[in-house]
N, C-alpha and C. Protein backbone atom coordinates (compact mmCIF):
# COMPACT_ATOMS: atom_id res chain seq x y z
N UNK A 1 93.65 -27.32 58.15
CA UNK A 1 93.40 -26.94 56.77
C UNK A 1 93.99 -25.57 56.48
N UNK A 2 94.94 -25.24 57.28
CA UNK A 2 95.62 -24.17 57.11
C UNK A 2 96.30 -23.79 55.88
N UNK A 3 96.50 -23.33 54.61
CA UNK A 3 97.24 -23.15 53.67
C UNK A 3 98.39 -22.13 53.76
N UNK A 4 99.50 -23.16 54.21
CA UNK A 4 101.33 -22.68 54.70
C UNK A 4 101.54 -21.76 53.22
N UNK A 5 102.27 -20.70 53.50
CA UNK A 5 102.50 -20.12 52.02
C UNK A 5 104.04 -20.83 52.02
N UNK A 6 104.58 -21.18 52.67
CA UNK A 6 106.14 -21.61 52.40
C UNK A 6 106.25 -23.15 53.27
N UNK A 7 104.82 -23.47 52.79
CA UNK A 7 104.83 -25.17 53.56
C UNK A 7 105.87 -25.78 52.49
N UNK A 8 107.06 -26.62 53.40
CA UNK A 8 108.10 -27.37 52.76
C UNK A 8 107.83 -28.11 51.70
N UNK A 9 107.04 -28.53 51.60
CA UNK A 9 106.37 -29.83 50.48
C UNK A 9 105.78 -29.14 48.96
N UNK A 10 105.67 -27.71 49.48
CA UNK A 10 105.27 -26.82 48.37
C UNK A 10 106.15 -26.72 47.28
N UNK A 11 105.78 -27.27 46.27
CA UNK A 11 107.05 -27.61 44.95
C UNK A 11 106.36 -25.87 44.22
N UNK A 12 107.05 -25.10 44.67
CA UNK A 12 107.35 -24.31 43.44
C UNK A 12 107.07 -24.21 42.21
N UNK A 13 107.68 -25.53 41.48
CA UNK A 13 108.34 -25.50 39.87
C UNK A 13 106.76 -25.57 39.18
N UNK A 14 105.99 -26.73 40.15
CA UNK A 14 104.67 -27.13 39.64
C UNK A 14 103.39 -26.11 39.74
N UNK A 15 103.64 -25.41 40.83
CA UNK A 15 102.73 -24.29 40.65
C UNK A 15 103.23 -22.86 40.56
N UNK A 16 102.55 -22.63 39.64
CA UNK A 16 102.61 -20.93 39.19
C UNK A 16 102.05 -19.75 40.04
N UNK A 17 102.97 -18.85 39.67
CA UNK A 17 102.77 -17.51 40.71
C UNK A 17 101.44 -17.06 40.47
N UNK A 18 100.81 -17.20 39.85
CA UNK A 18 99.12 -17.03 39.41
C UNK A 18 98.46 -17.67 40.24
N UNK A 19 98.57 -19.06 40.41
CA UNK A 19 97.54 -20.19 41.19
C UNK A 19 98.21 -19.43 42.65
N UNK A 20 99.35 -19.54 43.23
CA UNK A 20 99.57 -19.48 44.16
C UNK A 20 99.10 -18.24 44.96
N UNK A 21 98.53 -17.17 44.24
CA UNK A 21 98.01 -15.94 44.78
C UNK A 21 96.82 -16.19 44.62
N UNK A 22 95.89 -16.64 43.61
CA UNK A 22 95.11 -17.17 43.47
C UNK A 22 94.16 -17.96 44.94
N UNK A 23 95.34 -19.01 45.14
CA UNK A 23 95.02 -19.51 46.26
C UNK A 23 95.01 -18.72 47.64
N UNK A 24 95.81 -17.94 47.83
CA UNK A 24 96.25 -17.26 48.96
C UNK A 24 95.14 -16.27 48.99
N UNK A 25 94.35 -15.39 48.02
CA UNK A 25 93.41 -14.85 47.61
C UNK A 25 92.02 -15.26 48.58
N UNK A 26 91.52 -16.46 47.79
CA UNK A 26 90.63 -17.24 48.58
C UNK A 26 90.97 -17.78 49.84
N UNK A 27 91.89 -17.93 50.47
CA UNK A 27 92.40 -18.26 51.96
C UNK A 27 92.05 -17.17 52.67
N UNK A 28 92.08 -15.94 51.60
CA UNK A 28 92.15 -14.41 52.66
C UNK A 28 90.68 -13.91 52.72
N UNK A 29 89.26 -14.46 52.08
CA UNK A 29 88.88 -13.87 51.93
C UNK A 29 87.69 -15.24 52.50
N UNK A 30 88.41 -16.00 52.47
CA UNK A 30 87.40 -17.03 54.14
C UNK A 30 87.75 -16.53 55.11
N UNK A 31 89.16 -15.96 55.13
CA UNK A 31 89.29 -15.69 57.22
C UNK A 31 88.62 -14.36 56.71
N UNK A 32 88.17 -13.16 55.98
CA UNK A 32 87.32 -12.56 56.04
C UNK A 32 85.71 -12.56 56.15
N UNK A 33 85.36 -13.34 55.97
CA UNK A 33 84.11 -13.68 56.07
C UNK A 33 83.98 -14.71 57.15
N UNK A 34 84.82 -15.46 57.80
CA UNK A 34 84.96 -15.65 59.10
C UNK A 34 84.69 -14.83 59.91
N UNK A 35 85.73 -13.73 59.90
CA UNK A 35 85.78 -13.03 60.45
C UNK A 35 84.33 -11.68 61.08
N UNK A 36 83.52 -11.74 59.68
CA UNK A 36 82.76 -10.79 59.41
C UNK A 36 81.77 -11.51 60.29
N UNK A 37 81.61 -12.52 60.59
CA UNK A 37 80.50 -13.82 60.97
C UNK A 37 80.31 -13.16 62.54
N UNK A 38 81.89 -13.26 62.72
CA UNK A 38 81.70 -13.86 64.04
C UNK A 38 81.77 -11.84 64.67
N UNK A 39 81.89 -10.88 63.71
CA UNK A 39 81.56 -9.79 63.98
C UNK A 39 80.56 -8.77 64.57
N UNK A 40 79.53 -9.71 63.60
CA UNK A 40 78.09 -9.63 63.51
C UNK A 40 77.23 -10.51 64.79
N UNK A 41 77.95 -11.54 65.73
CA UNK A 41 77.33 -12.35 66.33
C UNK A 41 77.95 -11.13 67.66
N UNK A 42 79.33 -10.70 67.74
CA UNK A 42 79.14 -10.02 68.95
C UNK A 42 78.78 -8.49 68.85
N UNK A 43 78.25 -8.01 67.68
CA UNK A 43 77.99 -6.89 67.40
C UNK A 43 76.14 -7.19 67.94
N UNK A 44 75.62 -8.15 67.75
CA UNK A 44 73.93 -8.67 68.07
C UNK A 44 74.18 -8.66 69.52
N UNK A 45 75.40 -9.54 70.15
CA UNK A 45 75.15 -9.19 71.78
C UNK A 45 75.49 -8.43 72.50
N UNK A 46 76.16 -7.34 71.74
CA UNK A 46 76.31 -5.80 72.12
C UNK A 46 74.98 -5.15 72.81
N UNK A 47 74.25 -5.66 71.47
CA UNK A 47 73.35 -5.15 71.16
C UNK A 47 72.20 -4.91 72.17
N UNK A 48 72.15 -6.45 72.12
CA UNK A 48 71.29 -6.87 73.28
C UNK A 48 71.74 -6.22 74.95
N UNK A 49 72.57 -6.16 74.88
CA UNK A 49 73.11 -6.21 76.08
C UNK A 49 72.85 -4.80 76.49
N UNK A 50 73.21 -3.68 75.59
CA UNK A 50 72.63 -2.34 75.89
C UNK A 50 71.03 -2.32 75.91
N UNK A 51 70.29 -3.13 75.33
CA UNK A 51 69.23 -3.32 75.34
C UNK A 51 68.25 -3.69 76.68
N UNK A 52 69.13 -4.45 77.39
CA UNK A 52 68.77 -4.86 78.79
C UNK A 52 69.12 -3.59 79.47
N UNK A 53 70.18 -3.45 79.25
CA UNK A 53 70.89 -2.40 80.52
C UNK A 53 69.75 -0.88 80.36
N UNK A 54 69.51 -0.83 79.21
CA UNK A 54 68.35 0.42 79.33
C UNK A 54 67.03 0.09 79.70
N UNK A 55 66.53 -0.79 79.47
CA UNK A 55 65.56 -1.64 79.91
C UNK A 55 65.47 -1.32 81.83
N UNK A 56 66.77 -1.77 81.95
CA UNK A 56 66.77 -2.04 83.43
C UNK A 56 66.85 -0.50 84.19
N UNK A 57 67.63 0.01 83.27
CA UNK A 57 67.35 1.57 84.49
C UNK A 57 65.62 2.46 83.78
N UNK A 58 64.88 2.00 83.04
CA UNK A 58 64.02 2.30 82.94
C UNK A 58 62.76 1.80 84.12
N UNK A 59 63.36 0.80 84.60
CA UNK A 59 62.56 0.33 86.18
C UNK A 59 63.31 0.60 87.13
């Protein structure tokens, strides 16, 4: 579901430089919030992980 910006089949004539940024827009701003997702999941087992490790030299 990748959206090619110069996928061959892409007719030009039919879409406008508006839609086409448009689109590219929202393409950029799922792999951002993708991105942000999966930020937050290893930023939590950072987390944790210093969490143990102080834990552990506290015994």
């Amino acid at each position: 579901m990748f959206p090619f910006w110069n996928y061959s089949c892409y007719d030009h004539n039919t879409v406008s430089p508006k839609a086409h940024k448009e689109r590219k827009l929202k393409f950029m701003k799922w792999i951002r919030d993708d991105l942000e997702t999966r930020l937050a999941g290893i930023n939590a087992a950072i987390s944790t992980l210093e969490s143990q490790l102080d834990r552990e030299e506290v015994n």
